[in-house]
C-alpha atoms as a PDB file:
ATOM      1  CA  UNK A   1       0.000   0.000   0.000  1.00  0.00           C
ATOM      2  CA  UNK A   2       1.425   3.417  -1.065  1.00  0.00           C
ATOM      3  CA  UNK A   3      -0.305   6.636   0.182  1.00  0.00           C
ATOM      4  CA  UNK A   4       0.455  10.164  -1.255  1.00  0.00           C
ATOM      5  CA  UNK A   5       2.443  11.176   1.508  1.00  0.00           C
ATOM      6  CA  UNK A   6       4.561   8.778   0.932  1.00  0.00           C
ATOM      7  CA  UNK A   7       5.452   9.673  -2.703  1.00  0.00           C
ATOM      8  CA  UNK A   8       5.260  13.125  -1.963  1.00  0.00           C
ATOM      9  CA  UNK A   9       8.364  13.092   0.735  1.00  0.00           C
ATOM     10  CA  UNK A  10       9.954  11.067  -1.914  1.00  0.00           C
ATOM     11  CA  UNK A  11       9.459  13.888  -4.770  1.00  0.00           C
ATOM     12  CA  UNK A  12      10.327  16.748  -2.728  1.00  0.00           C
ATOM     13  CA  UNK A  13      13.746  14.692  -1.825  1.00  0.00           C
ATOM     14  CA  UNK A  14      14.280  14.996  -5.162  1.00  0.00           C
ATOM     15  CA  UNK A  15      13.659  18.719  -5.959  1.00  0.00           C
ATOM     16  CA  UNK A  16      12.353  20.139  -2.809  1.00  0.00           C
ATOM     17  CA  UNK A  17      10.143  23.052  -2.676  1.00  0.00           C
ATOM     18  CA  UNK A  18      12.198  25.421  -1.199  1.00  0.00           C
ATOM     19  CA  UNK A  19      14.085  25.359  -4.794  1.00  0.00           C
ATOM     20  CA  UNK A  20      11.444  26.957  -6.323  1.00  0.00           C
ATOM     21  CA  UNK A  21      10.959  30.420  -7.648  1.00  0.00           C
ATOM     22  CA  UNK A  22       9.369  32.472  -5.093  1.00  0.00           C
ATOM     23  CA  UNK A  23       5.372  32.969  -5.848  1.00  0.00           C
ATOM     24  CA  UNK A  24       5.464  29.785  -7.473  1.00  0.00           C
ATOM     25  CA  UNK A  25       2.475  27.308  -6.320  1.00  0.00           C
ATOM     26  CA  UNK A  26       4.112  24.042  -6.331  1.00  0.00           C
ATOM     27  CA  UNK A  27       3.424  21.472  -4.679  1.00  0.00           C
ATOM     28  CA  UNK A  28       0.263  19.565  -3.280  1.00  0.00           C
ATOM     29  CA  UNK A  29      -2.715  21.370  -5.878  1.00  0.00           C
ATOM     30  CA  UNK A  30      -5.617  19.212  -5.616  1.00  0.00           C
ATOM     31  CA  UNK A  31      -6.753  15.703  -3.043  1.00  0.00           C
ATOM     32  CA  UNK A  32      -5.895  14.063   0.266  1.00  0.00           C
ATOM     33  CA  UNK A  33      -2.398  13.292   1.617  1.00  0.00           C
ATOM     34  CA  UNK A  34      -3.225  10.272   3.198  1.00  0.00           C
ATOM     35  CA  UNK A  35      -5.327   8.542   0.150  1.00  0.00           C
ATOM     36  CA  UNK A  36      -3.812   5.493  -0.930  1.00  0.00           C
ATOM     37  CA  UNK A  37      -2.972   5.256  -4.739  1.00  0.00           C
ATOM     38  CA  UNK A  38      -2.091   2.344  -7.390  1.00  0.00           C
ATOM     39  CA  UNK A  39      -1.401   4.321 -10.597  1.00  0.00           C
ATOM     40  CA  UNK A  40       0.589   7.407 -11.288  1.00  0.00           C
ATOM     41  CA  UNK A  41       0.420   9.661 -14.398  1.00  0.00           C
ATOM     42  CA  UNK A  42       3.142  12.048 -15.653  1.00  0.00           C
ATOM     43  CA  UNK A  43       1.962  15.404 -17.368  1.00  0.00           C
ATOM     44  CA  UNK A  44       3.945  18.334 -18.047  1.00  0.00           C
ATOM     45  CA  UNK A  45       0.384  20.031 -17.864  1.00  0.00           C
ATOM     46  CA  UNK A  46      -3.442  19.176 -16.114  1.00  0.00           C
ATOM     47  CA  UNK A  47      -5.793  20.149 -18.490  1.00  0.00           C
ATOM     48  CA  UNK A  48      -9.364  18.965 -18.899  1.00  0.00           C
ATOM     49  CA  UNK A  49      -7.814  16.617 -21.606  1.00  0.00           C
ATOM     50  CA  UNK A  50      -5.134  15.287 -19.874  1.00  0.00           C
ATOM     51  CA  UNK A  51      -7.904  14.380 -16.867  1.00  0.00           C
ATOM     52  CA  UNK A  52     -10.409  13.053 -19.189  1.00  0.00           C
ATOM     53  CA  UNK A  53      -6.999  10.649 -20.512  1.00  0.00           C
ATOM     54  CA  UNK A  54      -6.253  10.057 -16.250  1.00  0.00           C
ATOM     55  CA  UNK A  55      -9.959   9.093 -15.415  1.00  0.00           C
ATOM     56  CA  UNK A  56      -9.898   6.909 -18.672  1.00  0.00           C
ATOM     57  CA  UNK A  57      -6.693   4.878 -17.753  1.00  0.00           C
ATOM     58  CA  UNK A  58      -7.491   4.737 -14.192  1.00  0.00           C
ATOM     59  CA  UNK A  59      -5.270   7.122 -12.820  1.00  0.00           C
ATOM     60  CA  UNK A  60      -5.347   8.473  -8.983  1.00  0.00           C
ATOM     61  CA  UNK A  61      -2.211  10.399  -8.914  1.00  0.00           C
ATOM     62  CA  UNK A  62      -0.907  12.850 -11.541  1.00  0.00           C
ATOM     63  CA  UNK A  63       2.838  14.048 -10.843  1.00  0.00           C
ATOM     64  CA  UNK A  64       2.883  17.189 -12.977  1.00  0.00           C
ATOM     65  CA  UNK A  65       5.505  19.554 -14.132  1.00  0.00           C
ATOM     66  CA  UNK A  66       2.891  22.821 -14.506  1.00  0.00           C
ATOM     67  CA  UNK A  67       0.964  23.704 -12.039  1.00  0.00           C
ATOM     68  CA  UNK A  68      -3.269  22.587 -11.940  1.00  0.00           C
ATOM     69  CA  UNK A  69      -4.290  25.855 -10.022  1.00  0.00           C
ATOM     70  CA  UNK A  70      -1.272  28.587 -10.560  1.00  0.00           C
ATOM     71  CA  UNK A  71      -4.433  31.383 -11.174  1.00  0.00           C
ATOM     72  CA  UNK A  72      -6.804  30.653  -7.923  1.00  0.00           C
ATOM     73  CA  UNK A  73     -10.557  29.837  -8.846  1.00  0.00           C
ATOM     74  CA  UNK A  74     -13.055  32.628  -8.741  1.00  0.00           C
ATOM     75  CA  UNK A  75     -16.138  30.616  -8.335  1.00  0.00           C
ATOM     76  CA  UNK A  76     -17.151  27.005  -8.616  1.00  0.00           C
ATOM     77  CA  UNK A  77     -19.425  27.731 -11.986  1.00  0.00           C
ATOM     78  CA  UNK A  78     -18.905  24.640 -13.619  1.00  0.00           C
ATOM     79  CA  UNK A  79     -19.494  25.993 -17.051  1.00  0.00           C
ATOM     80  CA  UNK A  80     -16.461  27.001 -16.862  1.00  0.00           C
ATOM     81  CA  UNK A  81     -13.969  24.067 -18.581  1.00  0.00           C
ATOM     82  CA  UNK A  82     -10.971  24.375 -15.680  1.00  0.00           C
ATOM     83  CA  UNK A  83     -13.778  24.297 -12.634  1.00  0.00           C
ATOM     84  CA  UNK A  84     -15.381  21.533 -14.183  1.00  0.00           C
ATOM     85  CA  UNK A  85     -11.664  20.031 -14.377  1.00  0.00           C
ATOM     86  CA  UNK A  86     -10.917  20.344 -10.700  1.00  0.00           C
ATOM     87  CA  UNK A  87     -14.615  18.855 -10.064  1.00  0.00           C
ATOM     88  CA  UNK A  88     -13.479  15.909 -12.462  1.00  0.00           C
ATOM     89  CA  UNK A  89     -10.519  15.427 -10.219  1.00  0.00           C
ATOM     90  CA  UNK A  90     -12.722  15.671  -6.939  1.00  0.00           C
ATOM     91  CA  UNK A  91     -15.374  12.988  -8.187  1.00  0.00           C
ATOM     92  CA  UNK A  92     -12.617  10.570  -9.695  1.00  0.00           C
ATOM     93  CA  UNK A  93     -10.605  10.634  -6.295  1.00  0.00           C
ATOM     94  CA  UNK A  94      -7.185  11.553  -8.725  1.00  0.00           C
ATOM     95  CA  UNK A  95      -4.595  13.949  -6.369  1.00  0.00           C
ATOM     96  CA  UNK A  96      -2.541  16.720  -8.340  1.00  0.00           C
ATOM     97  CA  UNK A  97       0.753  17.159  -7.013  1.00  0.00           C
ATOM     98  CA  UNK A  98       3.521  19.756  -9.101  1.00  0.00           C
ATOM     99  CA  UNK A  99       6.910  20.267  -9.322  1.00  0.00           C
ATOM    100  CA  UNK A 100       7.806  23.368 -11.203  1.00  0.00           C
ATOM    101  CA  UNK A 101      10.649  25.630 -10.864  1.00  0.00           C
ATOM    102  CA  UNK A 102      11.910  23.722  -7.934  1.00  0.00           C
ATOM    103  CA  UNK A 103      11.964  20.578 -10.454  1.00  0.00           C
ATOM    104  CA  UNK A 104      14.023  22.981 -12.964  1.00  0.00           C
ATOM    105  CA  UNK A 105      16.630  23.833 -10.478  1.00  0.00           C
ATOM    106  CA  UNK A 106      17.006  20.418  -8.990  1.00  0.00           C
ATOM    107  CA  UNK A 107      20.145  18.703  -9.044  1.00  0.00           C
ATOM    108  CA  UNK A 108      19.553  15.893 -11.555  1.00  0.00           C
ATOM    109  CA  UNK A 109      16.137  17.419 -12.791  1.00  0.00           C
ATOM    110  CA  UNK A 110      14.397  19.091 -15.792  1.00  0.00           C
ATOM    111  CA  UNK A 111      17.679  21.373 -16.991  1.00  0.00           C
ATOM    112  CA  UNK A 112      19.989  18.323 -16.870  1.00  0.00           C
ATOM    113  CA  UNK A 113      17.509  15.738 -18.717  1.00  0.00           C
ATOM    114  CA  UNK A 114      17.049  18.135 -21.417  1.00  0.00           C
ATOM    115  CA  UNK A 115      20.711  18.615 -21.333  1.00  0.00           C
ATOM    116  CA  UNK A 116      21.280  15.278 -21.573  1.00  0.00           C
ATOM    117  CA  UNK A 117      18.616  14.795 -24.687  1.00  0.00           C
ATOM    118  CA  UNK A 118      20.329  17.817 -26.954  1.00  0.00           C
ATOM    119  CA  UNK A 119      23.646  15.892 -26.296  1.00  0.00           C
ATOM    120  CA  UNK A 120      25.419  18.058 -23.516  1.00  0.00           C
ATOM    121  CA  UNK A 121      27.966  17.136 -21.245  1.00  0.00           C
ATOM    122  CA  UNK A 122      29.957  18.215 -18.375  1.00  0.00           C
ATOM    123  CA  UNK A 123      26.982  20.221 -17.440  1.00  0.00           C
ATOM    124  CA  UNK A 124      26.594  23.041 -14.789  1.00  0.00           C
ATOM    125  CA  UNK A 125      24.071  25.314 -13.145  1.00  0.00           C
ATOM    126  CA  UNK A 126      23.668  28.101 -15.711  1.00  0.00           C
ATOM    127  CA  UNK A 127      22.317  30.518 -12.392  1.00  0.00           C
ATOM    128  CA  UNK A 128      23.249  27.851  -9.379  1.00  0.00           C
ATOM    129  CA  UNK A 129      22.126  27.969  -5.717  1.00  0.00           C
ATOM    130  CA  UNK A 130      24.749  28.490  -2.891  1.00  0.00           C
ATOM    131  CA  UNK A 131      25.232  24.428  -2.897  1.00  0.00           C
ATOM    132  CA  UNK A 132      26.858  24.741  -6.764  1.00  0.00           C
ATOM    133  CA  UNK A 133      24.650  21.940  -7.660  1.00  0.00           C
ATOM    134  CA  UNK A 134      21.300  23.220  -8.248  1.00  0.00           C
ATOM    135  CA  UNK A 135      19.734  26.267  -9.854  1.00  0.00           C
ATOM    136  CA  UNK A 136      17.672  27.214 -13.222  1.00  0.00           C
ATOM    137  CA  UNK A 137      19.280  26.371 -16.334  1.00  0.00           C
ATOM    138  CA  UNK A 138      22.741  24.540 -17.296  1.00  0.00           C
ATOM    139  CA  UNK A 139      25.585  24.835 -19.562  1.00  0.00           C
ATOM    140  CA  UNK A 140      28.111  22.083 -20.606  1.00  0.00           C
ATOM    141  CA  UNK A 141      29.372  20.929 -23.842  1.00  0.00           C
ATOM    142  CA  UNK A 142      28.353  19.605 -27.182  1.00  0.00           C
ATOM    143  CA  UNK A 143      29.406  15.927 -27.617  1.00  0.00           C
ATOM    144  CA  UNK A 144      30.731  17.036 -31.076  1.00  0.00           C
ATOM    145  CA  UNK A 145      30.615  20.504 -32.419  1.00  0.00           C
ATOM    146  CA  UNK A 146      27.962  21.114 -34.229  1.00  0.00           C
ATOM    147  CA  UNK A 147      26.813  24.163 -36.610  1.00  0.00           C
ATOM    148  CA  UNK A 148      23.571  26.527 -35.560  1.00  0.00           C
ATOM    149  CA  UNK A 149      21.629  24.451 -37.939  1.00  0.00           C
ATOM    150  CA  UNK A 150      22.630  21.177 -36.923  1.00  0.00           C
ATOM    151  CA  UNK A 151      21.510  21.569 -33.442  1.00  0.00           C
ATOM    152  CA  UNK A 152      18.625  23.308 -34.186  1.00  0.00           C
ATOM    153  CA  UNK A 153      17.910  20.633 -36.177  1.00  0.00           C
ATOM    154  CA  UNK A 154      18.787  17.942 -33.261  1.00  0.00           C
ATOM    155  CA  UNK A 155      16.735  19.994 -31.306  1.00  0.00           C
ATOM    156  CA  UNK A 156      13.683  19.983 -33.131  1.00  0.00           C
ATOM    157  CA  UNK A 157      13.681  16.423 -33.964  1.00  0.00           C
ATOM    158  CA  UNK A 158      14.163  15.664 -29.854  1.00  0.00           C
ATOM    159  CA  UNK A 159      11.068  18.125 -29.314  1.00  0.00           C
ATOM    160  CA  UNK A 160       8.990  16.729 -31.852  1.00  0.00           C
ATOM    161  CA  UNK A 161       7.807  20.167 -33.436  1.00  0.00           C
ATOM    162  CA  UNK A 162       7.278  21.137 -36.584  1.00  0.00           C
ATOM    163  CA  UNK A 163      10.059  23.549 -36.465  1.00  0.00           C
ATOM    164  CA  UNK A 164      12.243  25.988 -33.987  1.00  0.00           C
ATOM    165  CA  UNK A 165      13.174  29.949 -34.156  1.00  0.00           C
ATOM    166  CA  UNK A 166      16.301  30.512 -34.398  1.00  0.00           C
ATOM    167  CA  UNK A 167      18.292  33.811 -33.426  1.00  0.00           C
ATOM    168  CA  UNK A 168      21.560  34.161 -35.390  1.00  0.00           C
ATOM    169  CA  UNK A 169      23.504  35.990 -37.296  1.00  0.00           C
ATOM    170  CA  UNK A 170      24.791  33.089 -39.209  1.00  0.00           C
ATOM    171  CA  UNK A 171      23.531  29.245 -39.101  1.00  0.00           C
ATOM    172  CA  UNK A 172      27.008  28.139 -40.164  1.00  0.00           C
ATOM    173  CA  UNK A 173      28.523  29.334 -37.275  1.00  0.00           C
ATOM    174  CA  UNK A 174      30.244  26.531 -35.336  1.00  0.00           C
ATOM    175  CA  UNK A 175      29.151  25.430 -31.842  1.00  0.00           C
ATOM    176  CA  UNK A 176      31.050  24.142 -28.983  1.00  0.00           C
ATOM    177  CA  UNK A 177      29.419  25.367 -25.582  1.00  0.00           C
ATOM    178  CA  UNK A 178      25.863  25.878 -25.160  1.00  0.00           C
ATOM    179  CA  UNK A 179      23.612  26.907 -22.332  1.00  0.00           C
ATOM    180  CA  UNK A 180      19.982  25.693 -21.985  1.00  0.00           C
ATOM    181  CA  UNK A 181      16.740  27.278 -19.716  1.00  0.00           C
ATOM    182  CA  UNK A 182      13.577  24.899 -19.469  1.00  0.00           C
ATOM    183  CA  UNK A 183      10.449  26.685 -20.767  1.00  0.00           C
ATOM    184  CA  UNK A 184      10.557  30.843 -20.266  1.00  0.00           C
ATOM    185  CA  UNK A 185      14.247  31.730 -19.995  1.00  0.00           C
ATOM    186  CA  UNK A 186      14.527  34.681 -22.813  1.00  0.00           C
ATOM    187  CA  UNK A 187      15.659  37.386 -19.548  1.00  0.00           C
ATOM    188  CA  UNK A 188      18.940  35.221 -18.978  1.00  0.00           C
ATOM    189  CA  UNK A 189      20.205  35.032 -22.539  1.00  0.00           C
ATOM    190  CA  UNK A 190      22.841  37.588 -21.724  1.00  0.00           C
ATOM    191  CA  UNK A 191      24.104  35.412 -19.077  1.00  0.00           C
ATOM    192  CA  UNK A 192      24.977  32.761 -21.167  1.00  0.00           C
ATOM    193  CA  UNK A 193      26.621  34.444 -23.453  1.00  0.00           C
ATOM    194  CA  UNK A 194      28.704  36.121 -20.235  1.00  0.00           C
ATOM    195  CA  UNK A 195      29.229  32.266 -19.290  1.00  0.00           C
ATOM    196  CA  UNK A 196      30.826  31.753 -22.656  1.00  0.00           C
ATOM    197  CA  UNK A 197      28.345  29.658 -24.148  1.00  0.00           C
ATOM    198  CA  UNK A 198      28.215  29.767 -27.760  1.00  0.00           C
ATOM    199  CA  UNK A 199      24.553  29.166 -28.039  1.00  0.00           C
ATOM    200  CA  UNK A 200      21.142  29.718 -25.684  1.00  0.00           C
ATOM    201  CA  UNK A 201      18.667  27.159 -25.690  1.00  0.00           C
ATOM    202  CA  UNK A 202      15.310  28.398 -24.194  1.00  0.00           C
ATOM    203  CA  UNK A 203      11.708  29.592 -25.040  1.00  0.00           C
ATOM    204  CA  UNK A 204       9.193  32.477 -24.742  1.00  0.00           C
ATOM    205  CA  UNK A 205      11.304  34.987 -26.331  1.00  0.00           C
ATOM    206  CA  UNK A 206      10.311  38.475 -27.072  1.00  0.00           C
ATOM    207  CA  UNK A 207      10.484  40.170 -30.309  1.00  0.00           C
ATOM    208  CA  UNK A 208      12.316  42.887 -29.527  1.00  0.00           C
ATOM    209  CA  UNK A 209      14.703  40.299 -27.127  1.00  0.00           C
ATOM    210  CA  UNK A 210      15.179  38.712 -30.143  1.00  0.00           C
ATOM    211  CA  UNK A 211      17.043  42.230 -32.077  1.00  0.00           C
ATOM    212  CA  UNK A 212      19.055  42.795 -28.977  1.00  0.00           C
ATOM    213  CA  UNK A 213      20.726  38.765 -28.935  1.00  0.00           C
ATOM    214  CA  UNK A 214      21.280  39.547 -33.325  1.00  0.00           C
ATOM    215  CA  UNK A 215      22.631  43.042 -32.054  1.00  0.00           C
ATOM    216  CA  UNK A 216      25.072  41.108 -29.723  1.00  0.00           C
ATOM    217  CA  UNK A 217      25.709  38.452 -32.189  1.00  0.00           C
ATOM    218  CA  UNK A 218      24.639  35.589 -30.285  1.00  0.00           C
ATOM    219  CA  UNK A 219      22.633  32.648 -31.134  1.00  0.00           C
ATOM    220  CA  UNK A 220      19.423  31.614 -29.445  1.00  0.00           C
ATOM    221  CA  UNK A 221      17.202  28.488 -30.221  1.00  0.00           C
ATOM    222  CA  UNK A 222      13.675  28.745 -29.094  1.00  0.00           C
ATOM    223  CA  UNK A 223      11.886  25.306 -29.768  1.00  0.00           C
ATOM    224  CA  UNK A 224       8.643  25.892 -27.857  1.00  0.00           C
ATOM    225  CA  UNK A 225       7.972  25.908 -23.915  1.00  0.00           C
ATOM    226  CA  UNK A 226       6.222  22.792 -24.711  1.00  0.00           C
ATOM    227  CA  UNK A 227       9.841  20.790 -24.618  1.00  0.00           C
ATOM    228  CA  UNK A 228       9.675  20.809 -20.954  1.00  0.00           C
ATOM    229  CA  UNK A 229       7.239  17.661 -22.118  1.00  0.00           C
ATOM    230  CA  UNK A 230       9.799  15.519 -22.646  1.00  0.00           C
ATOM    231  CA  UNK A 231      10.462  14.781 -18.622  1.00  0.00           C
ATOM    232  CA  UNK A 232       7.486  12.932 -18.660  1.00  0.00           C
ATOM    233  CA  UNK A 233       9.963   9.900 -19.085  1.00  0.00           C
ATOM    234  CA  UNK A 234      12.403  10.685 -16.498  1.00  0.00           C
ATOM    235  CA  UNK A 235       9.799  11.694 -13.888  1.00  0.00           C
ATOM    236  CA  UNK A 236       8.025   8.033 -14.731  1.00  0.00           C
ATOM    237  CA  UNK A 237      11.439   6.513 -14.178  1.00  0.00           C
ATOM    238  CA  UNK A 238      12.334   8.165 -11.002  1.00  0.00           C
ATOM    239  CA  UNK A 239       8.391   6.921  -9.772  1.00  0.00           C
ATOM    240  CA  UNK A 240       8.574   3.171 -11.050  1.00  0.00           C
ATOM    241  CA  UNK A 241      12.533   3.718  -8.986  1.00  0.00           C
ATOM    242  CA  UNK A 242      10.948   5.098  -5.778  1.00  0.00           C
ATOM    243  CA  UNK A 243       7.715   2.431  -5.946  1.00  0.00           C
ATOM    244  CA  UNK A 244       8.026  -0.582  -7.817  1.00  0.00           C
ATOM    245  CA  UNK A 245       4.564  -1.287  -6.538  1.00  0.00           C
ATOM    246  CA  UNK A 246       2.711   1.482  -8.388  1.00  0.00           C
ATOM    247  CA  UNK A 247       1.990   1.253 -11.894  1.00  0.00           C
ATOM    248  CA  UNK A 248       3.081   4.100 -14.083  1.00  0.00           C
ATOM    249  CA  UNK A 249       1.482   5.931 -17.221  1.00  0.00           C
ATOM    250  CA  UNK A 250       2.865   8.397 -19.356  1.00  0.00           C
ATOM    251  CA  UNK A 251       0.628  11.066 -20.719  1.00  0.00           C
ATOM    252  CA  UNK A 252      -0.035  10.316 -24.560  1.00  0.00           C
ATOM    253  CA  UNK A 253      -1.605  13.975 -25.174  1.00  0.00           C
ATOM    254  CA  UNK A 254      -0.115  16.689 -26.610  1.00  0.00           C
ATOM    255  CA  UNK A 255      -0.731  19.643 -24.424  1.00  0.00           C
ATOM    256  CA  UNK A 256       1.231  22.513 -26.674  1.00  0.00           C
ATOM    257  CA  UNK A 257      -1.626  25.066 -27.679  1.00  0.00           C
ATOM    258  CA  UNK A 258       0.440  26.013 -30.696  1.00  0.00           C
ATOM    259  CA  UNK A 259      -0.011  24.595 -34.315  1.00  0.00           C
ATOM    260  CA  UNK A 260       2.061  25.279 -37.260  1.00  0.00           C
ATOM    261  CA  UNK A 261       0.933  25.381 -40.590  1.00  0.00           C
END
């Protein structure tokens, strides 16, 4: 028998709260501590589709990377598609737990898997914590150079989207280091340039962001916030790791709001 509690201690050994951006919600967003569970979904977002897909296989526990309720509710008008949601959750017994920035900065977390994926090495806190270990993004080294195009096109075909936006100046410019921020990391491109990296891996860039990092003559690769989705694998790992006894499902739906045609 494995209650939430008991998986919960076990996630926040792993990227404890107190990593987290300050005002972030993380943490414990919807059900009871002490219900026991048997099957564990991993979501880099709760929307009402990725419930409808929980209540459908049978899920009570959804470990999620974005957070259920990071806007409070007004009201409980169930009209409205993300009340109706958290009553979906309610009647189907299924507890919300999140690990956002804190699962960023963690030692061994979001950062270094997507690190890992884009074929970095030797990696390092791009803005570490006092322990040099943790802290929001990382920046290491490219298993072989590569040119701007070439890892943007590594990147994209490890994201799974249609295509990326690149910033450079030239896409035949040869990389060596490269620094990387997990979904909305556009304000720290300057600092890894300062680090020395040769490109910035990140998303949510502004247009005019974009004319200061040409103006600079840096490169920046934006493939989409939605490549955060891609720790739904290591998070399922860590889970079948910590509890062999719980079975574990990876979400199948595709959560990015953006389409390119």
């Amino acid at each position: 028998m494995v209650k939430v509690q008991t998986l919960i201690q076990q996630i926040e050994a792993f990227a404890p709260k107190d990593l987290a951006e300050k005002g972030d919600p993380v943490g414990l967003q919807i059900g009871d501590p002490q219900q026991e569970i048997h099957k564990v979904m991993t979501t880099l977002d709760v929307r009402p589709e990725t419930v409808q897909e929980a209540i459908e296989q049978k899920v009570d526990f959804i470990w999620a990377h974005h957070e259920a309720m990071f806007f409070p509710a007004r009201n409980l008008d169930l009209s409205n598609p993300q009340n109706k949601m958290y009553a979906d959750l309610l009647r189907h017994d299924i507890v919300v737990y999140a690990s956002h920035t804190n699962l960023d900065a963690a030692a061994g977390g979001m950062n270094d898997w997507l690190g890992s994926i884009f074929g970095l090495q030797d990696l390092q806190p791009l803005l570490p914590n006092p322990d040099g270990q943790s802290g929001l993004g990382r920046i290491g080294i490219l298993k072989e150079d590569l040119t701007v195009s070439q890892l943007a096109q590594k990147v994209k075909q490890a994201c799974q989207v249609a295509e990326v936006r690149v910033i450079t100046n030239d896409l035949d410019r040869r990389l060596h280091t490269v620094a990387l921020l997990a979904g909305d990391g556009g304000r720290y491109w300057f600092k890894a340039q300062e680090l020395g990296a040769d490109a910035y891996i990140t998303a949510d860039l502004y247009y005019h962001v974009g004319h200061d990092i040409l103006a600079n003559d840096f490169v920046v690769i934006d493939p989409d916030h939605h490549m955060e989705a891609l720790a739904k694998k290591p998070m399922a790992t860590l889970v079948r790791d910590w509890q062999p006894d719980l079975s574990v499902y990876e979400s199948q739906v595709n959560t990015d709001p953006y389409r390119y045609i």
